[in-house]
PDB file of N, CA and C in Angstrom:
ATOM      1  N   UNK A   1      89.902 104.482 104.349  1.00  0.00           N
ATOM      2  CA  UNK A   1      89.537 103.119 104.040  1.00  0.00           C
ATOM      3  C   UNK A   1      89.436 102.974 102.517  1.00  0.00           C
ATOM      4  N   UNK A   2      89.940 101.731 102.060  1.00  0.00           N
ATOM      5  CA  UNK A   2      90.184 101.920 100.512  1.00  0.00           C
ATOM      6  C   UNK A   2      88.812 100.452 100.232  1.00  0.00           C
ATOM      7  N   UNK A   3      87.956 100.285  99.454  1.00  0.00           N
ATOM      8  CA  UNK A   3      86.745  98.864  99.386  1.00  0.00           C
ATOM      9  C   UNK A   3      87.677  98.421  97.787  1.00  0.00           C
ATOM     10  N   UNK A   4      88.283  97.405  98.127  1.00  0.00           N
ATOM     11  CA  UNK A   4      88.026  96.440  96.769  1.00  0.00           C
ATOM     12  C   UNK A   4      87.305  95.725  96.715  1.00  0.00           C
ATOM     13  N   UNK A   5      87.053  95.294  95.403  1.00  0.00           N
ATOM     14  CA  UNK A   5      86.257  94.129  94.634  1.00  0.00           C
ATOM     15  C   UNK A   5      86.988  93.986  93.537  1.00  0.00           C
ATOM     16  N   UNK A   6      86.593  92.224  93.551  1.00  0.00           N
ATOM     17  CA  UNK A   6      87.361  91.209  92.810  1.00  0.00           C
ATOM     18  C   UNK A   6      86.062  90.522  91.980  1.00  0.00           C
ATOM     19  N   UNK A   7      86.481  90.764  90.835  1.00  0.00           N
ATOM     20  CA  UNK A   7      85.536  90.195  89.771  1.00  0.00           C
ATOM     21  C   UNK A   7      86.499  88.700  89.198  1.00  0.00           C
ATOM     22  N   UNK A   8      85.030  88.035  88.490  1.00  0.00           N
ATOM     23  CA  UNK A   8      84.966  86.899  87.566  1.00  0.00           C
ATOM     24  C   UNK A   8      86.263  85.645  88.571  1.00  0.00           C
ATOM     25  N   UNK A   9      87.268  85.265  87.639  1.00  0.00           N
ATOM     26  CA  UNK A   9      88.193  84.633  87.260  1.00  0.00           C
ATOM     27  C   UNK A   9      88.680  85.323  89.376  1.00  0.00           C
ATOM     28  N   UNK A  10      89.213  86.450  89.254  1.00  0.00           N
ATOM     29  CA  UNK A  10      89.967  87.039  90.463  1.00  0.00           C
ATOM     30  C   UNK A  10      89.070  86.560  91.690  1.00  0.00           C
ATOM     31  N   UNK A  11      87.282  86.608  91.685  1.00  0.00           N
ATOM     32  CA  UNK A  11      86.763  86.168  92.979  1.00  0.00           C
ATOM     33  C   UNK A  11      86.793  84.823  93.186  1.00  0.00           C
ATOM     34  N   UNK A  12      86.486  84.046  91.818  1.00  0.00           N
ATOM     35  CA  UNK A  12      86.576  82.439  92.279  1.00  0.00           C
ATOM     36  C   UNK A  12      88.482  82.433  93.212  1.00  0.00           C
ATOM     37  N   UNK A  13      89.018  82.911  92.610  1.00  0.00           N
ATOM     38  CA  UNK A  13      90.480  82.140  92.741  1.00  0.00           C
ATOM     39  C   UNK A  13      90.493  82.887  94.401  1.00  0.00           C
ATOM     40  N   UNK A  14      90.061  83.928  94.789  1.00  0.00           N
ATOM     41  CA  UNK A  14      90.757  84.283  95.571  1.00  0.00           C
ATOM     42  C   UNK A  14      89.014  83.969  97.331  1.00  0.00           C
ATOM     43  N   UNK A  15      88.426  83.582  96.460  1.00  0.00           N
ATOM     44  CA  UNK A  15      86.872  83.001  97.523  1.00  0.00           C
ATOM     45  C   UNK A  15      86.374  84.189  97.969  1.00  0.00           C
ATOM     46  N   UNK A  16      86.379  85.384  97.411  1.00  0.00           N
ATOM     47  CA  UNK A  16      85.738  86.545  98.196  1.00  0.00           C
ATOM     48  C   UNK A  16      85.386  87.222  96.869  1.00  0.00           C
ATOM     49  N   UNK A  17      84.560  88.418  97.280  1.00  0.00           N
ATOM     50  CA  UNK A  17      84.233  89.305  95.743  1.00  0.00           C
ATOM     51  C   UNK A  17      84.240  90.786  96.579  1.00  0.00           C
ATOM     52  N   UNK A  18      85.236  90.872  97.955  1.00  0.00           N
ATOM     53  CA  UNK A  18      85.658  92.139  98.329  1.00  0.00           C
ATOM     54  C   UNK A  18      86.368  92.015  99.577  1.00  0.00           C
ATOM     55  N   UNK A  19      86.773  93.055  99.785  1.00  0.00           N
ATOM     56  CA  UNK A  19      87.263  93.597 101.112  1.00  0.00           C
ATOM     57  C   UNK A  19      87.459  95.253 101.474  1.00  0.00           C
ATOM     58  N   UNK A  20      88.114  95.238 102.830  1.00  0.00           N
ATOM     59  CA  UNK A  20      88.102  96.853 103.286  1.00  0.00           C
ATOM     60  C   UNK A  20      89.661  97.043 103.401  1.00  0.00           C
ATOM     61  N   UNK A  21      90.318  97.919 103.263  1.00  0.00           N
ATOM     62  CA  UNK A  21      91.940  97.841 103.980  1.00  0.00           C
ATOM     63  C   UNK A  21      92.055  99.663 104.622  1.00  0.00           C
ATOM     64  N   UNK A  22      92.475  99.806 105.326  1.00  0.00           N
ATOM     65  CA  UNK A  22      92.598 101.320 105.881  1.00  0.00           C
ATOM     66  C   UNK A  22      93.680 101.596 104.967  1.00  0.00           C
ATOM     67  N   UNK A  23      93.317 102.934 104.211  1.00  0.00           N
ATOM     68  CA  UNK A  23      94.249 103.563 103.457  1.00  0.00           C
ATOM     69  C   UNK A  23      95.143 103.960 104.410  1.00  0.00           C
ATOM     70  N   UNK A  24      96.711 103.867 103.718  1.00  0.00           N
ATOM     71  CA  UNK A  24      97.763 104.529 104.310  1.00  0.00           C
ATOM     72  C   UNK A  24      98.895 105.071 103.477  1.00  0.00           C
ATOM     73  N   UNK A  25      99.956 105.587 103.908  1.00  0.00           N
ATOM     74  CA  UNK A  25     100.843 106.538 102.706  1.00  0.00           C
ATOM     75  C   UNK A  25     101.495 105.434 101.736  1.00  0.00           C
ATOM     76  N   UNK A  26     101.507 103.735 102.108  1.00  0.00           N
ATOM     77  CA  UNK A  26     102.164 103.192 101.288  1.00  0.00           C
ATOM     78  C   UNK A  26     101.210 102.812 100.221  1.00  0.00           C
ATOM     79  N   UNK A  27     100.065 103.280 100.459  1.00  0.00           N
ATOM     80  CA  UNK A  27      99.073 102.665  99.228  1.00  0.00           C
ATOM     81  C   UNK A  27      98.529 103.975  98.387  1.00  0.00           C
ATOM     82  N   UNK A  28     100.005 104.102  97.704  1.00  0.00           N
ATOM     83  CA  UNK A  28      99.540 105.511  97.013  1.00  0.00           C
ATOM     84  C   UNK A  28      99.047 105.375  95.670  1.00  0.00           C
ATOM     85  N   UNK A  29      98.511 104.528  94.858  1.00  0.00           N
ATOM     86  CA  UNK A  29      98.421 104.089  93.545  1.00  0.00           C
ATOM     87  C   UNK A  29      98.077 102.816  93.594  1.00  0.00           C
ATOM     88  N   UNK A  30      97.378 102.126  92.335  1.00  0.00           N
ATOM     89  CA  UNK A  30      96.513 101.081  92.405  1.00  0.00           C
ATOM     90  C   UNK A  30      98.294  99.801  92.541  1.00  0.00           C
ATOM     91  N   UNK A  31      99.052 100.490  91.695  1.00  0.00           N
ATOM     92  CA  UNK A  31     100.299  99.533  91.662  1.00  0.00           C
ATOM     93  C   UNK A  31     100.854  99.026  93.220  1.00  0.00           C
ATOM     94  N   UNK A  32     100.946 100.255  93.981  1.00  0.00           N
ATOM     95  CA  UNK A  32     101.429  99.592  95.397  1.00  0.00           C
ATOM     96  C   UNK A  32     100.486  99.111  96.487  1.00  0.00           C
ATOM     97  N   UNK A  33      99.043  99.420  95.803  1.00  0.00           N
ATOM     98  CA  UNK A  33      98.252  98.000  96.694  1.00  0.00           C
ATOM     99  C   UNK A  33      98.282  97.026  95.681  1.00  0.00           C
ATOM    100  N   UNK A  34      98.259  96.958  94.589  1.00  0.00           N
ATOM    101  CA  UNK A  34      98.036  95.370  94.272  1.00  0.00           C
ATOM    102  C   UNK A  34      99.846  94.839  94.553  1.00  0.00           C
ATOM    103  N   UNK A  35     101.128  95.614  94.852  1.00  0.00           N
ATOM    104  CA  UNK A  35     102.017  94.719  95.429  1.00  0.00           C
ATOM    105  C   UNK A  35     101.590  94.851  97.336  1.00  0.00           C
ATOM    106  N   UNK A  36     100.912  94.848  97.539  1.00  0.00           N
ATOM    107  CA  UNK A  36     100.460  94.665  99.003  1.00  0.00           C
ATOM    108  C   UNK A  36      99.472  93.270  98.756  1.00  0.00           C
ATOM    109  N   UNK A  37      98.844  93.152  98.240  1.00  0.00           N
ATOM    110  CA  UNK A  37      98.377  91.831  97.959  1.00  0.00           C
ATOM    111  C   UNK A  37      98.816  90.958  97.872  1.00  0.00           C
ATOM    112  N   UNK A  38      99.642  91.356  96.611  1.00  0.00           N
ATOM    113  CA  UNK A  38     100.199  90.219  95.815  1.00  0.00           C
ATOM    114  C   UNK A  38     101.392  89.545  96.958  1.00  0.00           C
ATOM    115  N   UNK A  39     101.900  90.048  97.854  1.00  0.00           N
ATOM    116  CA  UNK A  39     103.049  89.839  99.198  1.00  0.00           C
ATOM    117  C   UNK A  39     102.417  89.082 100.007  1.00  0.00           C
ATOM    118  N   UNK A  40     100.835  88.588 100.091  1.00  0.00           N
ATOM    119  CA  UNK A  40      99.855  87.649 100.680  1.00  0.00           C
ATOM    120  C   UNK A  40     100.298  86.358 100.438  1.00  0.00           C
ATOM    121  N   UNK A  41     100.966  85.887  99.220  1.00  0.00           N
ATOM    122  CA  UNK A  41     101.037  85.183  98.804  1.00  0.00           C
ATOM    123  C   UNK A  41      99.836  84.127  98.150  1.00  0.00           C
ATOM    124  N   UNK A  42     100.163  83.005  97.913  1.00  0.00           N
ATOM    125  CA  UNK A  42      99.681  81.543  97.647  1.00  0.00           C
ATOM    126  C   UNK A  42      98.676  82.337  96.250  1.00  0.00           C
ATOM    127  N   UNK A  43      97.468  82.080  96.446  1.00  0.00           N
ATOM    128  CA  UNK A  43      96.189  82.245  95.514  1.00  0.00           C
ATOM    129  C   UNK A  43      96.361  83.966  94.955  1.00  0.00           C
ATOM    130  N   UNK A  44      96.598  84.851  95.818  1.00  0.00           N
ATOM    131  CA  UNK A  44      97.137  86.190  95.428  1.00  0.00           C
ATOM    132  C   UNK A  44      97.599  86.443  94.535  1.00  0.00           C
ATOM    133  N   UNK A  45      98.320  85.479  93.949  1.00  0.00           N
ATOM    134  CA  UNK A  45      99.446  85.923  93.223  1.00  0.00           C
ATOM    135  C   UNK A  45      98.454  85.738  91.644  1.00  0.00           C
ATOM    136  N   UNK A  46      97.280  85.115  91.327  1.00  0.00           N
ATOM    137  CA  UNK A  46      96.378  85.649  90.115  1.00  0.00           C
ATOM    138  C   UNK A  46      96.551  87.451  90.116  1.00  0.00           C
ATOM    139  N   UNK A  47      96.596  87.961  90.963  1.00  0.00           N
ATOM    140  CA  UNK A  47      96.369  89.568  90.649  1.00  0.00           C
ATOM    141  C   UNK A  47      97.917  89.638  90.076  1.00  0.00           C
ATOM    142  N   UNK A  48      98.951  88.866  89.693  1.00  0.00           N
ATOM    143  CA  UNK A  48     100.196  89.386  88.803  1.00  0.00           C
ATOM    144  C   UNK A  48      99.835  89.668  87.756  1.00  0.00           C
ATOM    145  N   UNK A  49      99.026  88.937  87.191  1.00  0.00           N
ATOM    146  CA  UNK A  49      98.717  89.062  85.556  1.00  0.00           C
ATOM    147  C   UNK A  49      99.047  89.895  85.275  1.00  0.00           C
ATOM    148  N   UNK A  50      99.436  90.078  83.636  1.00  0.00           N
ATOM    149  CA  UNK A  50     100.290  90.810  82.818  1.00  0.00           C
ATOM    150  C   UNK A  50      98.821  91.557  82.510  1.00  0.00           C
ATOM    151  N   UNK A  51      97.686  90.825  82.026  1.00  0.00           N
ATOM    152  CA  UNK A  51      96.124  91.552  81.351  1.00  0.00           C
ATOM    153  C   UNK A  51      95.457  92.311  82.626  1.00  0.00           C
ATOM    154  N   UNK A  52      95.918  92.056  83.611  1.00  0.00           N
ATOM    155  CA  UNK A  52      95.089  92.559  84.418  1.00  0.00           C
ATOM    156  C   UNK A  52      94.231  94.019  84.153  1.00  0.00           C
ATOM    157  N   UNK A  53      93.017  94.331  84.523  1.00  0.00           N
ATOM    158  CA  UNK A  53      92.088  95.331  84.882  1.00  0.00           C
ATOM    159  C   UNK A  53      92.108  95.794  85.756  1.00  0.00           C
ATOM    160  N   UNK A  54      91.423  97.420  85.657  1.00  0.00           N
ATOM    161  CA  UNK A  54      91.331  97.944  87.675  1.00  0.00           C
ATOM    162  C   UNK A  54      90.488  99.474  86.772  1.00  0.00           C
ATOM    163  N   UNK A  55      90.073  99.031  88.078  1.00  0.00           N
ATOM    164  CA  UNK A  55      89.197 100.819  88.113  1.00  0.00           C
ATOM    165  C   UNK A  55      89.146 101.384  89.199  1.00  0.00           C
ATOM    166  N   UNK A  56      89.144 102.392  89.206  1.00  0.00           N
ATOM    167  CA  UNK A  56      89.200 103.372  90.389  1.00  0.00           C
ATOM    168  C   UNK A  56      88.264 104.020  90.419  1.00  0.00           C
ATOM    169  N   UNK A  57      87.289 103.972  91.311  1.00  0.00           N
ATOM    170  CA  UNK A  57      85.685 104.901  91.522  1.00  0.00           C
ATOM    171  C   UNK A  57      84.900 104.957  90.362  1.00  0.00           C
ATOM    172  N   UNK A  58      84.738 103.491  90.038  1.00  0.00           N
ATOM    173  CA  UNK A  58      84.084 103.058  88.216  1.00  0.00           C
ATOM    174  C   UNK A  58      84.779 103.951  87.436  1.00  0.00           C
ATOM    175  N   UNK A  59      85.783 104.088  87.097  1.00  0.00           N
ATOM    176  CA  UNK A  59      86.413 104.088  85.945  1.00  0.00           C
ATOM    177  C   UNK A  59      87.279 103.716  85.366  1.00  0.00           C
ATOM    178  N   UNK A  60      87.916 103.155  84.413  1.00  0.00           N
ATOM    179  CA  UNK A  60      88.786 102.270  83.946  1.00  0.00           C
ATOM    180  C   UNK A  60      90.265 103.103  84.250  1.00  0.00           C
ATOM    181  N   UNK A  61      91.291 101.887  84.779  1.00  0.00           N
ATOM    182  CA  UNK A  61      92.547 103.418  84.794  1.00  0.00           C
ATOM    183  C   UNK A  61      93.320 101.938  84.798  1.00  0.00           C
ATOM    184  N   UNK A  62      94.699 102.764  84.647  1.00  0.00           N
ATOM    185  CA  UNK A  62      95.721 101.738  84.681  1.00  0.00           C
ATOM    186  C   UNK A  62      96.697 101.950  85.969  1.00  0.00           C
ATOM    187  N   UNK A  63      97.234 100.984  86.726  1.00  0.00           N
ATOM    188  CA  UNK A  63      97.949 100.666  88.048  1.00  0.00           C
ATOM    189  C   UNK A  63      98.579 101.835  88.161  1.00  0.00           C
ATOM    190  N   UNK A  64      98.915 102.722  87.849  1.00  0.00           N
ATOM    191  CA  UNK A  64      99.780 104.071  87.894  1.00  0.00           C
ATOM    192  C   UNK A  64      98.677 105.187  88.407  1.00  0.00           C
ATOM    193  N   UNK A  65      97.930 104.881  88.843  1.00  0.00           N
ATOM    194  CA  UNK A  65      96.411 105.474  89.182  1.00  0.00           C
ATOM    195  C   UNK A  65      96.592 105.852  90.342  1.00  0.00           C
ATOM    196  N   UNK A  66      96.896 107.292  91.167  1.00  0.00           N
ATOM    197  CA  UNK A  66      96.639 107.588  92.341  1.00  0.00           C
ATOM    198  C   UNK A  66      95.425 107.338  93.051  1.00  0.00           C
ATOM    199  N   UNK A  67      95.977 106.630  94.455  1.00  0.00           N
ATOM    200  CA  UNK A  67      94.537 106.170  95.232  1.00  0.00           C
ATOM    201  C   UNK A  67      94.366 106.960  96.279  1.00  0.00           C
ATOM    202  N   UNK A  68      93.231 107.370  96.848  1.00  0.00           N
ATOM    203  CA  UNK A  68      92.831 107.902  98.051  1.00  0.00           C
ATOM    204  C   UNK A  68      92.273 107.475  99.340  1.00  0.00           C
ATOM    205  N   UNK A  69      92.161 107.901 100.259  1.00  0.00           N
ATOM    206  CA  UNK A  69      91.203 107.557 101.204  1.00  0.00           C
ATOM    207  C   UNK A  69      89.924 107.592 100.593  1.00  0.00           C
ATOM    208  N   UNK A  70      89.243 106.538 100.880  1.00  0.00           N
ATOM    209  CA  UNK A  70      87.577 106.463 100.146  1.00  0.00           C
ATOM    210  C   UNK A  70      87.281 105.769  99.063  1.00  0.00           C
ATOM    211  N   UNK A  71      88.387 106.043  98.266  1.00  0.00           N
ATOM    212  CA  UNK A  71      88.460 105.385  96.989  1.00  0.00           C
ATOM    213  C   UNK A  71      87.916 104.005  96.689  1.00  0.00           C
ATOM    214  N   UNK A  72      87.008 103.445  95.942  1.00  0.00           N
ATOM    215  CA  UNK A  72      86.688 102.240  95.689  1.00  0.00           C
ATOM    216  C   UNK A  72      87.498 101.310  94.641  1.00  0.00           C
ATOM    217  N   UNK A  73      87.995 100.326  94.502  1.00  0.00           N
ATOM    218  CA  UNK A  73      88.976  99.951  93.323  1.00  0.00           C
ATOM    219  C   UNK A  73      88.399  98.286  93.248  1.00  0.00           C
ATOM    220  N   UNK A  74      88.560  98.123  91.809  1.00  0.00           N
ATOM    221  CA  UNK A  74      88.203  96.987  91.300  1.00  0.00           C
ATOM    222  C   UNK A  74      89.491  96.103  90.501  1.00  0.00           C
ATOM    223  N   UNK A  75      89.471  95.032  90.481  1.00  0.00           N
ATOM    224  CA  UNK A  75      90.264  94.510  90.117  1.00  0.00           C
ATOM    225  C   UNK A  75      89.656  93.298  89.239  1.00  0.00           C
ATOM    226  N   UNK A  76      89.839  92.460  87.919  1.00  0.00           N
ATOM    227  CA  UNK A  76      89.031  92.232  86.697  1.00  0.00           C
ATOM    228  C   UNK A  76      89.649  91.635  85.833  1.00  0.00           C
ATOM    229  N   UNK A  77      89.884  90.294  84.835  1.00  0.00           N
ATOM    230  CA  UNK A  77      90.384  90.026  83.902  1.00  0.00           C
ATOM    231  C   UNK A  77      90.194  90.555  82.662  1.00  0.00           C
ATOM    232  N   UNK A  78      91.026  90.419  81.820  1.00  0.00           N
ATOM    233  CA  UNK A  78      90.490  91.080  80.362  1.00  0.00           C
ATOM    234  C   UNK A  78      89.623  90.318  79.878  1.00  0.00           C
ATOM    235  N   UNK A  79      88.299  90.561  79.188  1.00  0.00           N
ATOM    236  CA  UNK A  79      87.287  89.805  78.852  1.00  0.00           C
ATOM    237  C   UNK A  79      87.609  89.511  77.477  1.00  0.00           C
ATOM    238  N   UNK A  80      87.674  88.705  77.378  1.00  0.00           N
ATOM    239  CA  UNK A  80      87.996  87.946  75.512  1.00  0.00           C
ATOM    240  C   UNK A  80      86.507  87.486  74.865  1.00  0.00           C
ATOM    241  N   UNK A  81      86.649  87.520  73.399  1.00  0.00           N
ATOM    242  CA  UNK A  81      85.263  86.732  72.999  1.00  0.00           C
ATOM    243  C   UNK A  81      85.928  85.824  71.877  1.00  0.00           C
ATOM    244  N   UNK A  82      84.935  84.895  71.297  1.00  0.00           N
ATOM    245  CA  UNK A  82      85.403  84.038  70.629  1.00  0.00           C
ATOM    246  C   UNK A  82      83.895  83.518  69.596  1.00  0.00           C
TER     247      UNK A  82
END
């Protein structure tokens, strides 16, 4: 079982701030679940972003990130200041 959470900008757009999905061999890296999402279509498609964030078991990693069974993953806009 893989738990995401969807922060800021990603939970408004998408009305949730998680879910569960049963890990399987096609979700080997943060890249081929967020194209399992993103294939949801309509509101989904915010997780394309070019800035996008993700962490894997609180730590910052980039989509090329091997995932596991258990694994917790976050998904996050880049935070800007001004």
């Amino acid at each position: 079982m893989i738990r995401i959470q969807y922060f800021a900008r990603y939970r408004e757009t998408l009305g949730l701030d998680g879910e569960q999905l049963a890990w399987s061999g096609e979700l080997s890296s943060l890249r081929q679940l967020r194209e399992v999402l993103l294939a949801r279509g309509g509101a989904w498609q915010v997780l394309a972003e070019q800035n996008l964030m993700c962490a894997r078991n609180q730590e910052l990693c980039s989509l090329d990130e091997l995932l596991l069974d258990g694994d917790e993953v976050a998904f996050f806009p880049t935070v800007t200041g001004g």
